[in-house]
Every structure is written in structure tokens, then in C-alpha cells.
C-alpha atoms as a PDB file:
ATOM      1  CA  UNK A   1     111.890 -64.602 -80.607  1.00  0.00           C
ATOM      2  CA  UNK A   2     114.327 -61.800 -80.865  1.00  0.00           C
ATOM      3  CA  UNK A   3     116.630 -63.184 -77.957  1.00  0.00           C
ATOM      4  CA  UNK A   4     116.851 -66.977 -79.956  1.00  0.00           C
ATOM      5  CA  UNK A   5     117.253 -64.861 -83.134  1.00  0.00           C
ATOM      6  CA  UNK A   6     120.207 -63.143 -81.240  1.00  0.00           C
ATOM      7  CA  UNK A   7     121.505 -66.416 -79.550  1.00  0.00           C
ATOM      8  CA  UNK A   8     122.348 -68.479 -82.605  1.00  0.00           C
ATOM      9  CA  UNK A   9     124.370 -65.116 -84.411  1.00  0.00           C
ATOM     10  CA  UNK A  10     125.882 -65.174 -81.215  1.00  0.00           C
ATOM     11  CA  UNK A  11     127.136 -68.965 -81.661  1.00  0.00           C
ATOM     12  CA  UNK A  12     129.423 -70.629 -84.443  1.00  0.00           C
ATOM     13  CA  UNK A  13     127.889 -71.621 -87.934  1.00  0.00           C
ATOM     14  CA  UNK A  14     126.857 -75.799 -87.394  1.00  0.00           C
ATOM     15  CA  UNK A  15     126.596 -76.514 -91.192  1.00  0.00           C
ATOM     16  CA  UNK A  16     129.633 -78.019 -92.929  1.00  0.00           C
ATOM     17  CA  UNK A  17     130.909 -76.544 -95.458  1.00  0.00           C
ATOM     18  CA  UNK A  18     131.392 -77.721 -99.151  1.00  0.00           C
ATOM     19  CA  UNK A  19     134.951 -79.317 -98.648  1.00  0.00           C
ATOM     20  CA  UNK A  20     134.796 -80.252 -95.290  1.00  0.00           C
ATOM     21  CA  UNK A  21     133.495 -83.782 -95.313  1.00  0.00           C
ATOM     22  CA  UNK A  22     132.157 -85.653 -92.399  1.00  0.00           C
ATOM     23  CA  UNK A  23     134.434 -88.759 -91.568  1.00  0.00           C
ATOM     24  CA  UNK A  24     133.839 -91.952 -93.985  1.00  0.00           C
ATOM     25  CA  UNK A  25     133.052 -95.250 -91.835  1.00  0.00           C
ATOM     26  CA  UNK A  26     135.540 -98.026 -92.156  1.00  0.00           C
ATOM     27  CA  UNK A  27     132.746 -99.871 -93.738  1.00  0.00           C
ATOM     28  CA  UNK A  28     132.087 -97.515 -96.285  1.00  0.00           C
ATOM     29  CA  UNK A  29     130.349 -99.292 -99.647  1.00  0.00           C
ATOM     30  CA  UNK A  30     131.289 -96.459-101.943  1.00  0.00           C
ATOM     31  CA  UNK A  31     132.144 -96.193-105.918  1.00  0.00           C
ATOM     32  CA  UNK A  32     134.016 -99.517-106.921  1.00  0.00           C
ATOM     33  CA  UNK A  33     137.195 -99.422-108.538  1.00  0.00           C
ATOM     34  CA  UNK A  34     138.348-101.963-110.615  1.00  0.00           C
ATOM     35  CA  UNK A  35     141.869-103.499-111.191  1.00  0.00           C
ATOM     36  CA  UNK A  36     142.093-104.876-114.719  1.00  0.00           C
ATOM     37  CA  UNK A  37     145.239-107.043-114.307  1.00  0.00           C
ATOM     38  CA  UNK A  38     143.378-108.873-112.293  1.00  0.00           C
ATOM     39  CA  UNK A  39     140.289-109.427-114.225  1.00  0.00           C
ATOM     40  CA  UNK A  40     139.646-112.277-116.331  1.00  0.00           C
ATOM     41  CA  UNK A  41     136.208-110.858-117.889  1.00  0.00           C
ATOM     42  CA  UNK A  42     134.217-113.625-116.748  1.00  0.00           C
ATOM     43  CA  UNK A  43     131.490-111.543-116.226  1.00  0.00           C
ATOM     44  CA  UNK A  44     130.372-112.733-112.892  1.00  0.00           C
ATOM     45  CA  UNK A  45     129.699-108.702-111.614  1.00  0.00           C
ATOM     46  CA  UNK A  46     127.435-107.896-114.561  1.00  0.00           C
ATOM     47  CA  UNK A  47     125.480-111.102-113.463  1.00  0.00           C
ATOM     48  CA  UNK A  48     124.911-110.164-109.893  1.00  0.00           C
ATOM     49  CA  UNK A  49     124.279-106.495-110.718  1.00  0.00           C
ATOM     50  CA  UNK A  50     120.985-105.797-109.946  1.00  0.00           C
ATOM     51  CA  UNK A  51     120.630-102.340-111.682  1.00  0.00           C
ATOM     52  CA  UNK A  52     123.048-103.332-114.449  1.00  0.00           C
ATOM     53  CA  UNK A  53     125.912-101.077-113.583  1.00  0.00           C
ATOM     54  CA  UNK A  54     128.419-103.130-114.734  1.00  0.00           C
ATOM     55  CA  UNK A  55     128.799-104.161-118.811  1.00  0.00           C
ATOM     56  CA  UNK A  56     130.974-105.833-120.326  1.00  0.00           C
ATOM     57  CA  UNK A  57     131.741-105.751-124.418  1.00  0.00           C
ATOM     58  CA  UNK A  58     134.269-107.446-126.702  1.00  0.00           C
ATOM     59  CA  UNK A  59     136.547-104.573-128.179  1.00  0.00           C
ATOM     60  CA  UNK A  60     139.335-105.340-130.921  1.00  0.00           C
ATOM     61  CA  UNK A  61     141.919-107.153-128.649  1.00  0.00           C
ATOM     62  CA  UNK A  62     140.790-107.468-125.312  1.00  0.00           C
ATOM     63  CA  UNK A  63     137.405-107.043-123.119  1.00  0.00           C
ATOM     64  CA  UNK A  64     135.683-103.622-122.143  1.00  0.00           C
ATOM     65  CA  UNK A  65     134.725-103.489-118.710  1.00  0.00           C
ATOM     66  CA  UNK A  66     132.383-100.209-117.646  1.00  0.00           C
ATOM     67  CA  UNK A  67     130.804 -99.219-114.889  1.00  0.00           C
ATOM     68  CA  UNK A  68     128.148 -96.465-114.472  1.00  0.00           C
ATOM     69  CA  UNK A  69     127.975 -95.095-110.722  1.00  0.00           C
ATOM     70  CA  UNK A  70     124.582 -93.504-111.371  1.00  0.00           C
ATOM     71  CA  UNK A  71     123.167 -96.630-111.614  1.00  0.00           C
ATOM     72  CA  UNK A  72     124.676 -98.504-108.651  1.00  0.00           C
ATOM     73  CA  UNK A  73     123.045 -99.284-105.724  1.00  0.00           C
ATOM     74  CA  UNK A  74     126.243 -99.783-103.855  1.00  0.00           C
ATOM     75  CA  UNK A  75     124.907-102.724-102.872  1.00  0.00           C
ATOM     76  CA  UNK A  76     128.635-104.909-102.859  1.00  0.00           C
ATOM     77  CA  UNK A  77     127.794-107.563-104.601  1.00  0.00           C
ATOM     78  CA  UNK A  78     130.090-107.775-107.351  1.00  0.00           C
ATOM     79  CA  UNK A  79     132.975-107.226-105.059  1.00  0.00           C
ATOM     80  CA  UNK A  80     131.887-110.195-103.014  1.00  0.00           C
ATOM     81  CA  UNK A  81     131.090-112.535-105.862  1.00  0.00           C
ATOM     82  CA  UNK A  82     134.397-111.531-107.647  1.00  0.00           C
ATOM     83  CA  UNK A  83     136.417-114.396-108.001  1.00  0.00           C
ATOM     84  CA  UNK A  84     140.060-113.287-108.588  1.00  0.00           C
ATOM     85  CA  UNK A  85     139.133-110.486-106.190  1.00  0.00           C
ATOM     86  CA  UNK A  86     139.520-107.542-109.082  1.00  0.00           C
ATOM     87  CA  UNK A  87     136.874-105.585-107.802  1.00  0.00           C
ATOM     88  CA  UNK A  88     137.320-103.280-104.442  1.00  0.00           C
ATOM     89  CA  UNK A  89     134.576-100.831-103.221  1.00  0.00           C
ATOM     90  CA  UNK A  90     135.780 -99.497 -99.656  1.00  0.00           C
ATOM     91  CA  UNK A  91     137.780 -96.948-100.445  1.00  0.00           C
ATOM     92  CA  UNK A  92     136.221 -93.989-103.165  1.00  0.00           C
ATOM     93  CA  UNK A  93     133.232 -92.012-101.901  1.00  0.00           C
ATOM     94  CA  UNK A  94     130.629 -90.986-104.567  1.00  0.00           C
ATOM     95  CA  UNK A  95     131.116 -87.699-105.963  1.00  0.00           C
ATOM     96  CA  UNK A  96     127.685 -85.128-106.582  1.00  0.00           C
ATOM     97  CA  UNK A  97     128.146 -83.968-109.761  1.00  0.00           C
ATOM     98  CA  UNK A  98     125.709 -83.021-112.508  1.00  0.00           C
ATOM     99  CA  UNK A  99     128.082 -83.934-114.731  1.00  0.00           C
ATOM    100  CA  UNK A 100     127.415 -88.126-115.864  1.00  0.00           C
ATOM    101  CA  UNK A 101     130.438 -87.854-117.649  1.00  0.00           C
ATOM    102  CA  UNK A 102     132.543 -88.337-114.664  1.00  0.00           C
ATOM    103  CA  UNK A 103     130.251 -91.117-112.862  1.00  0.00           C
ATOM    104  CA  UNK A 104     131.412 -93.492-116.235  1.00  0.00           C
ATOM    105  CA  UNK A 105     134.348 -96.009-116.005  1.00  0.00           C
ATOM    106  CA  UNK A 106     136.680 -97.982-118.361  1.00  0.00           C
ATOM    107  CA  UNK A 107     138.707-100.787-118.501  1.00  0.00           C
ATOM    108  CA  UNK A 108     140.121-102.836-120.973  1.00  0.00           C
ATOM    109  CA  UNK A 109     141.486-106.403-120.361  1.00  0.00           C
ATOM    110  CA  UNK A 110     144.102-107.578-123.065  1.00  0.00           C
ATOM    111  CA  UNK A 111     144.116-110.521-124.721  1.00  0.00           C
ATOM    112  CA  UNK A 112     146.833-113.123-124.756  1.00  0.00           C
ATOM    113  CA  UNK A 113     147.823-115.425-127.051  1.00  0.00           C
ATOM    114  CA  UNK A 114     147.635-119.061-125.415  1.00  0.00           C
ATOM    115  CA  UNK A 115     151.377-120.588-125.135  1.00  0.00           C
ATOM    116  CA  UNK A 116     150.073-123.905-126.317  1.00  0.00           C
ATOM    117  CA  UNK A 117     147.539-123.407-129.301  1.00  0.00           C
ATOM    118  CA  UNK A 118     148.088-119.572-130.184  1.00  0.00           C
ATOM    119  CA  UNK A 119     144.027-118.446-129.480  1.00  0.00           C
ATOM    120  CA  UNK A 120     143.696-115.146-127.657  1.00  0.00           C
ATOM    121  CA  UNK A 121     142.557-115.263-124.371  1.00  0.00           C
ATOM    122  CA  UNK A 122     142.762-113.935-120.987  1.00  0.00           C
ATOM    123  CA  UNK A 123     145.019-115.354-118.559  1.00  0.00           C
ATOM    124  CA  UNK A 124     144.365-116.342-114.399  1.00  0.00           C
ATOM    125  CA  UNK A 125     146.024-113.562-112.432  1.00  0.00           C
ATOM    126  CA  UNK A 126     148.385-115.182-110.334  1.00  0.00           C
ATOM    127  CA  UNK A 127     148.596-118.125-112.628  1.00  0.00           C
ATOM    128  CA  UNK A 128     151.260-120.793-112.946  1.00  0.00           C
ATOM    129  CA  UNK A 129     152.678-121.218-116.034  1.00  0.00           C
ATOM    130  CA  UNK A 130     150.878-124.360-117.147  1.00  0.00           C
ATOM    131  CA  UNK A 131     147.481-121.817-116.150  1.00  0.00           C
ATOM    132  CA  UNK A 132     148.543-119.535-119.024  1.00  0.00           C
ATOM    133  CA  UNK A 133     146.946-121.347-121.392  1.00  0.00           C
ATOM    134  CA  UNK A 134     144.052-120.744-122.327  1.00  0.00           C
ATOM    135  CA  UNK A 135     140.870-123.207-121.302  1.00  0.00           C
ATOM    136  CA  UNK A 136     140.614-126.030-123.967  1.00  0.00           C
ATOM    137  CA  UNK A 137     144.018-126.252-123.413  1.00  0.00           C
ATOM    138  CA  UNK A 138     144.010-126.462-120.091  1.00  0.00           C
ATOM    139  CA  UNK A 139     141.364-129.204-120.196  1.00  0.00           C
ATOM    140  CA  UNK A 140     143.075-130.568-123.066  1.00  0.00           C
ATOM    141  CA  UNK A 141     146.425-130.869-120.759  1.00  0.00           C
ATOM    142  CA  UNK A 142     144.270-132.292-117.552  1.00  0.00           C
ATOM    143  CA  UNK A 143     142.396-135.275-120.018  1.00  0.00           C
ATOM    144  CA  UNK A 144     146.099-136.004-121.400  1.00  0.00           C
ATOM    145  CA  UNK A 145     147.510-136.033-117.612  1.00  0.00           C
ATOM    146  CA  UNK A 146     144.701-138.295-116.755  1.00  0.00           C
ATOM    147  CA  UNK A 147     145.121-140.759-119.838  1.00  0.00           C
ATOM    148  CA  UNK A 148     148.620-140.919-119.103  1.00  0.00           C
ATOM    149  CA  UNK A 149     148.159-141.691-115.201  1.00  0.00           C
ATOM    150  CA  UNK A 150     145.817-144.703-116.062  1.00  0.00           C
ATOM    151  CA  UNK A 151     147.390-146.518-119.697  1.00  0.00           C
ATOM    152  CA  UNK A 152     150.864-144.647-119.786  1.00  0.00           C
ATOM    153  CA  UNK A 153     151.862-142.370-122.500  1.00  0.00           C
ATOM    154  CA  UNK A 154     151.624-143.578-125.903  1.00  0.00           C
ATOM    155  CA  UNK A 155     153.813-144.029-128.763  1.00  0.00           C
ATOM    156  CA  UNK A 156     154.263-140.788-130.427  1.00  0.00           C
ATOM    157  CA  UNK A 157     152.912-138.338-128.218  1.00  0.00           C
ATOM    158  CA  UNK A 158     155.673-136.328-127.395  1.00  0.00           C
ATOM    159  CA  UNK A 159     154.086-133.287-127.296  1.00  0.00           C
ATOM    160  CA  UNK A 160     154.303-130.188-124.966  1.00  0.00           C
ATOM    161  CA  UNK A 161     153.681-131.454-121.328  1.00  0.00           C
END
């Protein structure tokens, strides 16, 4: 017993220490972080999260989007189910910390007042301009298109196209 006692002083120390992390896999499912110009608060990743990491809350202009790591499962989800792809969760590894002050995240998502009607609203990222408006409008626009395809436009509507 002495001689193994002896043999591992006489070898180099095979724990890692506090800052030197093992390397991440490219695959990594770690914290998600979330890009608010991009979000339309549709609230597609509070639906799919299981544990209910994800909220989202009307403030006074805008939407509140928060995330708690403590209670993700890092399962993906609401980066997959994402539609304007606002959500990313490959690149932040969770942090051990007894403090839950730092596992809690924030965004808020302005509103914008629709071009057409004046009702705030969150835009489509990436949207064309007739996609700024906000969704009765946009529907409003589509029914007006269609009318107008099928019995012409009619006398005095000459309004914005």
C-alpha cells in the first residue's frame, strides 16, 4: 500500500482544475441565447417548453421575453420550433453558480406602430415593406388584392396599395 501511496505523489495531479474546462462538443445544447430583433413574441418556445423556462409578459410598449436556466432541460426544443430562427443554444455553456440571479434572462421586443392603421405591433424580421404592417392589415391588404384580381378595383377605393 505504501509503494501505490508513493506512486501516484510520484505522478502529475489528473483532476482539472476550476478554470480549466474540458473541450465543449460541437453539438453542445447549452444555455440559449436569444436575439430580440428577431423575435416576433409569438410565443411558440413557451409552448414547447416542457419545464416552462421560457415566459413571456406584455410590458408597457413591447413584449418581455425571460428565460430561467435552472429550469431548462436543455432539451432544444424551442430553438428548433422557432420560426424566425431568434433562438440559438450551441454556443453558451451553463455556468454553476449558487447564485439564481445570474441563471435569469431578459428581453424586451418593441412595439411598432403599423404603417397602415397606426396599432402597435411587432414586425417580421426580415420583412418587406408591405410585411410591416401589422396582421389585420396584412389580411386586410391580401382580401383587397384578391377582390381586385377577380371584379377589378372599384370606384373610390383609392386607398394605400
Amino acid at each position: 500500500m505504501l509503494m501505490t501511496v508513493l506512486r501516484n505523489l510520484m505522478q502529475p495531479s489528473r483532476t482539472r482544475k476550476p478554470d480549466d474546462h474540458p473541450p465543449l462538443p460541437p453539438n453542445l445544447r447549452g444555455v440559449i441565447s436569444h436575439n430580440a430583433s428577431r423575435c416576433t413574441a409569438c410565443g411558440t418556445c413557451a409552448f414547447v417548453c416542457a419545464p416552462k423556462a421560457i415566459t413571456l409578459a406584455s410590458v408597457d410598449g413591447g413584449a418581455a421575453w425571460r428565460f430561467f436556466a435552472g429550469q431548462c432541460a436543455f432539451c432544444g426544443l424551442c430553438e428548433r420550433y422557432c420560426p424566425t430562427k431568434a433562438i440559438s443554444n450551441r454556443t453558451l455553456q451553463p455556468t454553476v453558480s449558487s447564485d439564481q440571479s445570474s441563471h435569469h434572462s431578459e428581453s424586451i421586443i418593441p412595439y411598432q406602430p403599423c404603417p397602415r392603421c397606426g396599432k402597435p405591433h411587432i414586425p417580421l424580421p426580415d420583412a418587406a415593406p408591405n410585411e410591416l404592417m401589422c396582421s389585420d392589415c396584412r389580411r386586410k391588404l391580401a382580401s383587397e388584392r384578391i377582390r381586385d384580381a377577380f371584379i377589378g378595383r372599384r370606384e373610390g377605393d383609392h386607398g394605400n396599395k
